[in-house]
C-alpha atoms as a PDB file:
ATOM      1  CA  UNK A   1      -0.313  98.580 -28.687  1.00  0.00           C
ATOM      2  CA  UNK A   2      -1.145  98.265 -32.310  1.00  0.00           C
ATOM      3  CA  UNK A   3      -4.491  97.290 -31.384  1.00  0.00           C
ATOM      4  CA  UNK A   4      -5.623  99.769 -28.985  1.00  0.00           C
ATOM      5  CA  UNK A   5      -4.608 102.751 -31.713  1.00  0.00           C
ATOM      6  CA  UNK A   6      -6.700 101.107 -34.137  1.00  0.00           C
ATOM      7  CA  UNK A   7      -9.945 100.780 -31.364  1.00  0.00           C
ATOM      8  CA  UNK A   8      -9.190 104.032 -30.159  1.00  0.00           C
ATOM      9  CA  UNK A   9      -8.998 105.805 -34.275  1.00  0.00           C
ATOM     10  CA  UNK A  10     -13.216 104.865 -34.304  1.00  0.00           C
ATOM     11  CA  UNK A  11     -13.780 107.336 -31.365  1.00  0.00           C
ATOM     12  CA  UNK A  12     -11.305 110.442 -31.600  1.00  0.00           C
ATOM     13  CA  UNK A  13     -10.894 112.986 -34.003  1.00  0.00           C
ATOM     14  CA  UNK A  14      -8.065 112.822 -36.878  1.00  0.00           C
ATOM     15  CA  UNK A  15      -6.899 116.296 -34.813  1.00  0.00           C
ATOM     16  CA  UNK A  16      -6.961 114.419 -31.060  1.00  0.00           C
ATOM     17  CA  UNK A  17      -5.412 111.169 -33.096  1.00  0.00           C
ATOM     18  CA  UNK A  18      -2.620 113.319 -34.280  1.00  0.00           C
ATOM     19  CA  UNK A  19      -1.723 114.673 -30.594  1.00  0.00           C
ATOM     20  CA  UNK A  20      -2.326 111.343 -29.080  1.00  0.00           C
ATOM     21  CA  UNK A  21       0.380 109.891 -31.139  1.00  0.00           C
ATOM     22  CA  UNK A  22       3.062 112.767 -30.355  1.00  0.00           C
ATOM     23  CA  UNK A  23       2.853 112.044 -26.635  1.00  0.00           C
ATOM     24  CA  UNK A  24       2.548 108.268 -26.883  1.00  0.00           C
ATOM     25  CA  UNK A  25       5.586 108.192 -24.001  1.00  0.00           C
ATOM     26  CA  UNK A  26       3.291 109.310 -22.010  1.00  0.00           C
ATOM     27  CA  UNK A  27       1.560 107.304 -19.499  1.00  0.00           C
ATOM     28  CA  UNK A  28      -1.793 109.402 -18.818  1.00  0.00           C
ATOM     29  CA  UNK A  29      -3.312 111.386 -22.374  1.00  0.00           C
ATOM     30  CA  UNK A  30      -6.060 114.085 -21.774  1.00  0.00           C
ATOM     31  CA  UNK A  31      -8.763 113.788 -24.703  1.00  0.00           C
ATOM     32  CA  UNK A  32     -11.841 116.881 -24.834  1.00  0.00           C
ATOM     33  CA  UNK A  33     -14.720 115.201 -26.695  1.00  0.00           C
ATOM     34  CA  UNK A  34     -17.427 118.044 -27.438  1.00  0.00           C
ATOM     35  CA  UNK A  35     -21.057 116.768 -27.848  1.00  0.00           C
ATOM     36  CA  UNK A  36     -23.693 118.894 -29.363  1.00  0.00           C
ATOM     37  CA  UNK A  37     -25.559 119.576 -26.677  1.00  0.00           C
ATOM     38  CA  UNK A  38     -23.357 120.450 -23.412  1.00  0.00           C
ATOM     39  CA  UNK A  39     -19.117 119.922 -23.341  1.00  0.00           C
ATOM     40  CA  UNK A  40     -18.117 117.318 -21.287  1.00  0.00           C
ATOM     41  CA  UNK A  41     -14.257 116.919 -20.063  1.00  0.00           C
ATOM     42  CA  UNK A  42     -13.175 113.244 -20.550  1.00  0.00           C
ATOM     43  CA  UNK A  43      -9.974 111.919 -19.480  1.00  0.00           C
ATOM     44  CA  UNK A  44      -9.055 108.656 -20.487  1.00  0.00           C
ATOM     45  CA  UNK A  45      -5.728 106.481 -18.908  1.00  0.00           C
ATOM     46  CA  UNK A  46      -3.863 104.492 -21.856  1.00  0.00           C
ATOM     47  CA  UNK A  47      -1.813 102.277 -20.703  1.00  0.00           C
ATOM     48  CA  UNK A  48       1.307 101.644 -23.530  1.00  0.00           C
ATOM     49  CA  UNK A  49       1.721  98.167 -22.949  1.00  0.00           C
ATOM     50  CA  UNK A  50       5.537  97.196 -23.893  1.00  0.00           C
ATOM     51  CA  UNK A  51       5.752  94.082 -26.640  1.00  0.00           C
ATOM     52  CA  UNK A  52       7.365  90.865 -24.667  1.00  0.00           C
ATOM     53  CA  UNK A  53       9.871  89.302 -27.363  1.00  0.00           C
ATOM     54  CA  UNK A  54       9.376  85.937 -27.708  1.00  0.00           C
ATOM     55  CA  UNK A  55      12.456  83.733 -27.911  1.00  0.00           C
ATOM     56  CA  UNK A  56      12.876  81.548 -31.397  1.00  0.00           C
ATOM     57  CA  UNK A  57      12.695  78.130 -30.784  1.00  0.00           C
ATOM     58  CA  UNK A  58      14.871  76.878 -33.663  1.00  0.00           C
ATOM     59  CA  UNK A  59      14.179  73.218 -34.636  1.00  0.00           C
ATOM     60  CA  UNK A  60      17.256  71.343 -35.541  1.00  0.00           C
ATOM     61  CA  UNK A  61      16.921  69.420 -38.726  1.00  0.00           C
ATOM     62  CA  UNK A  62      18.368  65.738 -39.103  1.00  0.00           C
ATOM     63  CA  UNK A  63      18.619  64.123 -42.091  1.00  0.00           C
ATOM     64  CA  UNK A  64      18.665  60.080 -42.187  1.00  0.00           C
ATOM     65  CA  UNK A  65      18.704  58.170 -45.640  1.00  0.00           C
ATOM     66  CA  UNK A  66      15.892  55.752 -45.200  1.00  0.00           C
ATOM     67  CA  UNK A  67      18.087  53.188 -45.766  1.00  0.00           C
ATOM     68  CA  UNK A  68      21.629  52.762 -44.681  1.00  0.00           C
ATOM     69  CA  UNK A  69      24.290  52.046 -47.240  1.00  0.00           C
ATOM     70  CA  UNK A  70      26.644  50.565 -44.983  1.00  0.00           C
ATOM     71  CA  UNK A  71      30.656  50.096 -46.737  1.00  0.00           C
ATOM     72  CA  UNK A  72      32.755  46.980 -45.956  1.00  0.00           C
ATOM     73  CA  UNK A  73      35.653  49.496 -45.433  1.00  0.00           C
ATOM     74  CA  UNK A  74      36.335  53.375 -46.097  1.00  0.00           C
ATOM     75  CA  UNK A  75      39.400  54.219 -48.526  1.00  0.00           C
ATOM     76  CA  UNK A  76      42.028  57.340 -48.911  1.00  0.00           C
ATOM     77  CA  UNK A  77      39.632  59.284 -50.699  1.00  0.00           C
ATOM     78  CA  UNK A  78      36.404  59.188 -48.332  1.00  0.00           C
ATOM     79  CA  UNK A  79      35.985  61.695 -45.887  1.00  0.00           C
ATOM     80  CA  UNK A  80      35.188  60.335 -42.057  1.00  0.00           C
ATOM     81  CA  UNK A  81      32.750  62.059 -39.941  1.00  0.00           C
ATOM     82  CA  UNK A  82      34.036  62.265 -36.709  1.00  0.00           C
ATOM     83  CA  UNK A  83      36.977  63.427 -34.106  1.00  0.00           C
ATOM     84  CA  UNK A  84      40.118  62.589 -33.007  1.00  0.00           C
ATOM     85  CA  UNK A  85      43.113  61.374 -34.691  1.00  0.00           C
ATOM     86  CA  UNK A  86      41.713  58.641 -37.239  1.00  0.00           C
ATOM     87  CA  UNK A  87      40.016  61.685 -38.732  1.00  0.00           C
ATOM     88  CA  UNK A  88      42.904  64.210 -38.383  1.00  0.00           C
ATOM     89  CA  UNK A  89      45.194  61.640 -40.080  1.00  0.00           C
ATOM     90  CA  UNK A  90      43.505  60.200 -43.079  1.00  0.00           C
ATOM     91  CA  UNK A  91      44.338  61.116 -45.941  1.00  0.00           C
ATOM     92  CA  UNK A  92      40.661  61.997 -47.177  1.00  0.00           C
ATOM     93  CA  UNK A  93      40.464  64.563 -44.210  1.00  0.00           C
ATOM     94  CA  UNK A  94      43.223  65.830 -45.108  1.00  0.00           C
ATOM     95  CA  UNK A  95      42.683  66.846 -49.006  1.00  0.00           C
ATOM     96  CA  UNK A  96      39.058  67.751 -47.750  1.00  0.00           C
ATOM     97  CA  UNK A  97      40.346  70.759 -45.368  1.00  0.00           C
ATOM     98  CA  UNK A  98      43.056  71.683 -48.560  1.00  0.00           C
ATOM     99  CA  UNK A  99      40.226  72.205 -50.390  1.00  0.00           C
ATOM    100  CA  UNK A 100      38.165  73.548 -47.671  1.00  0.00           C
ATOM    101  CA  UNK A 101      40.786  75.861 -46.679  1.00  0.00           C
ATOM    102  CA  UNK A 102      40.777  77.107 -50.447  1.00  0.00           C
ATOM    103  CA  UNK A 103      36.988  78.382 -49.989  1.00  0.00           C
ATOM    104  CA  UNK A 104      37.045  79.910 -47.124  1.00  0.00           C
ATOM    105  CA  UNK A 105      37.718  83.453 -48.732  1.00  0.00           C
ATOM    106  CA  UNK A 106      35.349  83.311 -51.077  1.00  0.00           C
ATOM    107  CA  UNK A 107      32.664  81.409 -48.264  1.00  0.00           C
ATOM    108  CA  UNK A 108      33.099  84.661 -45.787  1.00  0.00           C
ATOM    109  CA  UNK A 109      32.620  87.229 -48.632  1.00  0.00           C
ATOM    110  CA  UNK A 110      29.776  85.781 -50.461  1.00  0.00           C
ATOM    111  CA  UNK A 111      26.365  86.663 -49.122  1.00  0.00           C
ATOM    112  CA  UNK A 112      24.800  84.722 -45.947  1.00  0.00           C
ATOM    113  CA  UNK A 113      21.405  83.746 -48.384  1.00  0.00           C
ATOM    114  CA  UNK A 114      24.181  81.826 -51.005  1.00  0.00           C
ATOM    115  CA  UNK A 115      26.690  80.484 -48.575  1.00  0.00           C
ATOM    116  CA  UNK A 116      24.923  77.016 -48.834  1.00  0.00           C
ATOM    117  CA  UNK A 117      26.271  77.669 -52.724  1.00  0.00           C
ATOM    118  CA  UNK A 118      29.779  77.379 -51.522  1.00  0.00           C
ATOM    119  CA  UNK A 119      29.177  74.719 -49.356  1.00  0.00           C
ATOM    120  CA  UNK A 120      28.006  72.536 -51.567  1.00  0.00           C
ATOM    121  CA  UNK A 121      30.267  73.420 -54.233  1.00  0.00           C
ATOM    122  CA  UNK A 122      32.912  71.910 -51.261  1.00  0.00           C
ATOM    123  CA  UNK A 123      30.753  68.907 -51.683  1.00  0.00           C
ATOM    124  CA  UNK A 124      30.968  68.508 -54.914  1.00  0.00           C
ATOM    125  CA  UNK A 125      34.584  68.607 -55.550  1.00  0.00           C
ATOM    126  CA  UNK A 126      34.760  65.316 -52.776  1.00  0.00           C
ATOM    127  CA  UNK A 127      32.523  63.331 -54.775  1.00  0.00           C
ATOM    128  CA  UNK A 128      34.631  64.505 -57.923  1.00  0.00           C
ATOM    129  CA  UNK A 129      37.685  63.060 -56.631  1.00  0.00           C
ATOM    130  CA  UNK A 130      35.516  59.523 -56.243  1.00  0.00           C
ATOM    131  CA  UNK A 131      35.022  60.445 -52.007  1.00  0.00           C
ATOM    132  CA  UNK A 132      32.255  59.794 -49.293  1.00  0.00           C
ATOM    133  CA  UNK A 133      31.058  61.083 -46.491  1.00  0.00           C
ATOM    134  CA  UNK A 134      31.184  58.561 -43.592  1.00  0.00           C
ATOM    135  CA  UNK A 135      29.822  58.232 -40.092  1.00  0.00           C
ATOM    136  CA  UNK A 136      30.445  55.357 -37.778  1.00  0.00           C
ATOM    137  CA  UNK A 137      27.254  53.525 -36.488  1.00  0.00           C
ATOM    138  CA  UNK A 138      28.332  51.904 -33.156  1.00  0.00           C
ATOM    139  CA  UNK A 139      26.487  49.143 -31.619  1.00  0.00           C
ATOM    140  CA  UNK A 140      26.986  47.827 -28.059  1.00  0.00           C
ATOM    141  CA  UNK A 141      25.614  45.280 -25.784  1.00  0.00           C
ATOM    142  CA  UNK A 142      23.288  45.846 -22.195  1.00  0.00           C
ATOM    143  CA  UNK A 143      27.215  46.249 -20.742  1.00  0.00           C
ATOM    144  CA  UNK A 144      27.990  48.717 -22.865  1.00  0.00           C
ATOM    145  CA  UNK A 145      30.720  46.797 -24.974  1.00  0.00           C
ATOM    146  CA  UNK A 146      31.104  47.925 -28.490  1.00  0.00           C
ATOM    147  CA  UNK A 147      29.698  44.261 -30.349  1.00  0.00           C
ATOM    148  CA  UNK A 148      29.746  46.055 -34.074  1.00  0.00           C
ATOM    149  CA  UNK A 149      30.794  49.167 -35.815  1.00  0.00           C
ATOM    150  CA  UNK A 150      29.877  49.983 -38.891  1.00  0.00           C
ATOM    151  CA  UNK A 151      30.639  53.239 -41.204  1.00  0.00           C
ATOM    152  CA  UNK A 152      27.663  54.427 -43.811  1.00  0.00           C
ATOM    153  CA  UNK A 153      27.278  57.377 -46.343  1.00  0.00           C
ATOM    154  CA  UNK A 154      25.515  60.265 -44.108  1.00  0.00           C
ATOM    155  CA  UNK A 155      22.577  62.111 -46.429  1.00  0.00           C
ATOM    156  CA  UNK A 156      23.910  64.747 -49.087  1.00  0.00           C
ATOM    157  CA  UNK A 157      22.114  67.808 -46.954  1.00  0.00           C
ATOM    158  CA  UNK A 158      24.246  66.461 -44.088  1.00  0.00           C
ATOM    159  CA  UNK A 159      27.053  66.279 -46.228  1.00  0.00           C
ATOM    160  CA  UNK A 160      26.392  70.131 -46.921  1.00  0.00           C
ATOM    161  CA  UNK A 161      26.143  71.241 -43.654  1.00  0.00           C
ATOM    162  CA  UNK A 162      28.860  69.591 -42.314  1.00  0.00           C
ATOM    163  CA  UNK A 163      30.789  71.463 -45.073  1.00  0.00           C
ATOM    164  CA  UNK A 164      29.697  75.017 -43.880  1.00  0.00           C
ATOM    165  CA  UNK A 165      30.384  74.247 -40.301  1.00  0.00           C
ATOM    166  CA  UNK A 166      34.013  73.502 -41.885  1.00  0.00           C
ATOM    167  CA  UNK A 167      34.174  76.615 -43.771  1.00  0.00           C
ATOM    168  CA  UNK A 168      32.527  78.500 -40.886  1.00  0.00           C
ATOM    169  CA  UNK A 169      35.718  77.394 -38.795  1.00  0.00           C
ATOM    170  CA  UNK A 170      39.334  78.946 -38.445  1.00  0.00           C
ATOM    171  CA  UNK A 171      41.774  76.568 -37.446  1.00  0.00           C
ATOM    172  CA  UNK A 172      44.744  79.299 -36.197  1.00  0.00           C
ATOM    173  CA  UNK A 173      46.052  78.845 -32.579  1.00  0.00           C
ATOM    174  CA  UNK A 174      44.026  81.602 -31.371  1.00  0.00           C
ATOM    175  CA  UNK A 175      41.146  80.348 -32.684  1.00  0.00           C
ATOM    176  CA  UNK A 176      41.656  76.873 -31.206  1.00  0.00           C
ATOM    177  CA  UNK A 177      42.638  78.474 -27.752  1.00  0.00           C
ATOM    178  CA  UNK A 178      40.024  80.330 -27.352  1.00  0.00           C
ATOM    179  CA  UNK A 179      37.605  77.758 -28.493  1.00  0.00           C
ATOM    180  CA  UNK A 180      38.935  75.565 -25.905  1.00  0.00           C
ATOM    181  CA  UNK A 181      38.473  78.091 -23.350  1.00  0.00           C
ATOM    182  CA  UNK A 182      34.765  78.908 -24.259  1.00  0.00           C
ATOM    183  CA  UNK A 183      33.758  74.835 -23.945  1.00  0.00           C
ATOM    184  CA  UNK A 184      36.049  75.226 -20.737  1.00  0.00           C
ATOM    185  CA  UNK A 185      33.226  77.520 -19.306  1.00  0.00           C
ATOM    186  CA  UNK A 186      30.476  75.784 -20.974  1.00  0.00           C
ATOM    187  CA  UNK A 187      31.726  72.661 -19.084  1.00  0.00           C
ATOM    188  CA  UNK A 188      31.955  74.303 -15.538  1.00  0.00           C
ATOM    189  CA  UNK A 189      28.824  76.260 -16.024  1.00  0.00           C
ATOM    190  CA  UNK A 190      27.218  72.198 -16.703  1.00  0.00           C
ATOM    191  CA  UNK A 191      28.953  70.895 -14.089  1.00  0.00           C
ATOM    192  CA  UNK A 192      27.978  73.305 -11.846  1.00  0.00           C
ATOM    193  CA  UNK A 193      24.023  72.985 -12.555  1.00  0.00           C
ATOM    194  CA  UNK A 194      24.500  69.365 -11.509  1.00  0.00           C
ATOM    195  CA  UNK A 195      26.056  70.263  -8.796  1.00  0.00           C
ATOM    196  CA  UNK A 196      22.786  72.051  -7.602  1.00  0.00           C
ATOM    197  CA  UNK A 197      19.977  69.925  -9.059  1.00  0.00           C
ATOM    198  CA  UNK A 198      20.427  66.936  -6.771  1.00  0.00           C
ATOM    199  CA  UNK A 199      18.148  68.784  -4.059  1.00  0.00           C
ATOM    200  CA  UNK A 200      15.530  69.164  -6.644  1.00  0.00           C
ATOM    201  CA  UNK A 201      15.645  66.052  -8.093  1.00  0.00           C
ATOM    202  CA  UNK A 202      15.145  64.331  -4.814  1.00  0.00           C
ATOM    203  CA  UNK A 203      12.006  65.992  -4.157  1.00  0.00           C
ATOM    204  CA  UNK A 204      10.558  64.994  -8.079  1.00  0.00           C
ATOM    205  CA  UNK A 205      11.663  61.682  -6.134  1.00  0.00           C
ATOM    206  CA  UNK A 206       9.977  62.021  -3.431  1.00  0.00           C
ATOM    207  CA  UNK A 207       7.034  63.235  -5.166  1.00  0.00           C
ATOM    208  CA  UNK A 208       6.844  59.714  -7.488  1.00  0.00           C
ATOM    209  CA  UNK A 209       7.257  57.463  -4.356  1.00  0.00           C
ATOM    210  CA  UNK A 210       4.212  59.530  -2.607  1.00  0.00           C
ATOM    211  CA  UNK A 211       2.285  59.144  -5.993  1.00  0.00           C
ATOM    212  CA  UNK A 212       2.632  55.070  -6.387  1.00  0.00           C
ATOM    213  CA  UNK A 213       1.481  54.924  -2.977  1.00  0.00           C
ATOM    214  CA  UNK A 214      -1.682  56.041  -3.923  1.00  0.00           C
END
């Protein structure tokens, strides 16, 4: 490792250094250390230690206005936030992916440090044309009926990246098919894990019972 070169540079010649380095594949390195008054044969085991890569943990972001700003009612020009055929029929969708199908060139051949540029600039041209970006805030009781919905303007970074997962997209029947087939697997690779954790989780239940007998 980085550390042991620099530890082992205070003890060895530049000229032992120097062969050290050109068998550093090498498991076991030989090193002759002459002293003044007899020559004495050292041998000394380096071990090359190999550099674990640790995964990145990436932290998504969510952005929340601190305060709501709930509408009575979204119009034609808003854009709503969600799946499904409300969103795939209304007529703000709609002129949103014309416009974000018009950017998509120019979104895969810019650079990936200024694609947020071309995002936004998808933004933009929805609050030209007077639009929103809504999300639906549903509210249901201890039964689990919906008592209130409610749509809201998401925050503007949200807006943004919402955009560039758009232009990020391609909406061909290949692309769709073999979409569907990759959350196919997804899903039977989850359903499977559940399928073998009940074993488990009876024992972290057994565990708890033992534990509040205590």
């Amino acid at each position: 490792s980085d550390t042991e070169e620099e530890e082992e540079e205070e003890s060895y010649s530049t000229a032992t250094q120097a062969t050290r380095k050109r068998h550093a594949s090498s498991a076991t390195t030989p090193c002759t250390t002459t002293n003044t008054s007899s020559t004495t044969t050292t041998t000394t085991t380096t071990t090359t230690a190999t550099a674990t890569k640790k995964k990145r943990v990436r932290i998504r972001q969510t952005y929340v206005p601190e305060t709501l700003e709930y509408v009575d009612a979204y119009n034609d020009l808003d854009v709503l936030c969600q799946r499904g055929g409300l969103a795939n029929k209304h007529p703000g969708n709609i002129r949103y992916h014309r416009h974000k199908a018009a950017l998509q060139g120019l979104y895969k051949a810019t650079p990936k440090a200024h694609k947020g540029q071309v995002a936004q600039q998808l933004v933009n041209q929805v609050h030209e044309w007077g639009g929103r970006f809504l999300e639906k805030e549903t509210t249901t009781n201890a039964e689990g009926v919906i008592v209130q919905e409610r749509w809201y303007e998401i925050h503007h970074k949200k807006a943004c990246i919402k955009a560039g997962q758009a232009l990020r997209e391609n909406y061909s029947k290949e692309e769709r098919a073999a979409k569907r087939a990759r959350f196919r697997r997804k899903t039977k690779k989850m359903h499977q894990r559940q399928l073998d954790a009940p074993d488990d989780q009876e024992d972290v239940n057994n565990e708890d019972e033992d534990c509040s007998e205590l």
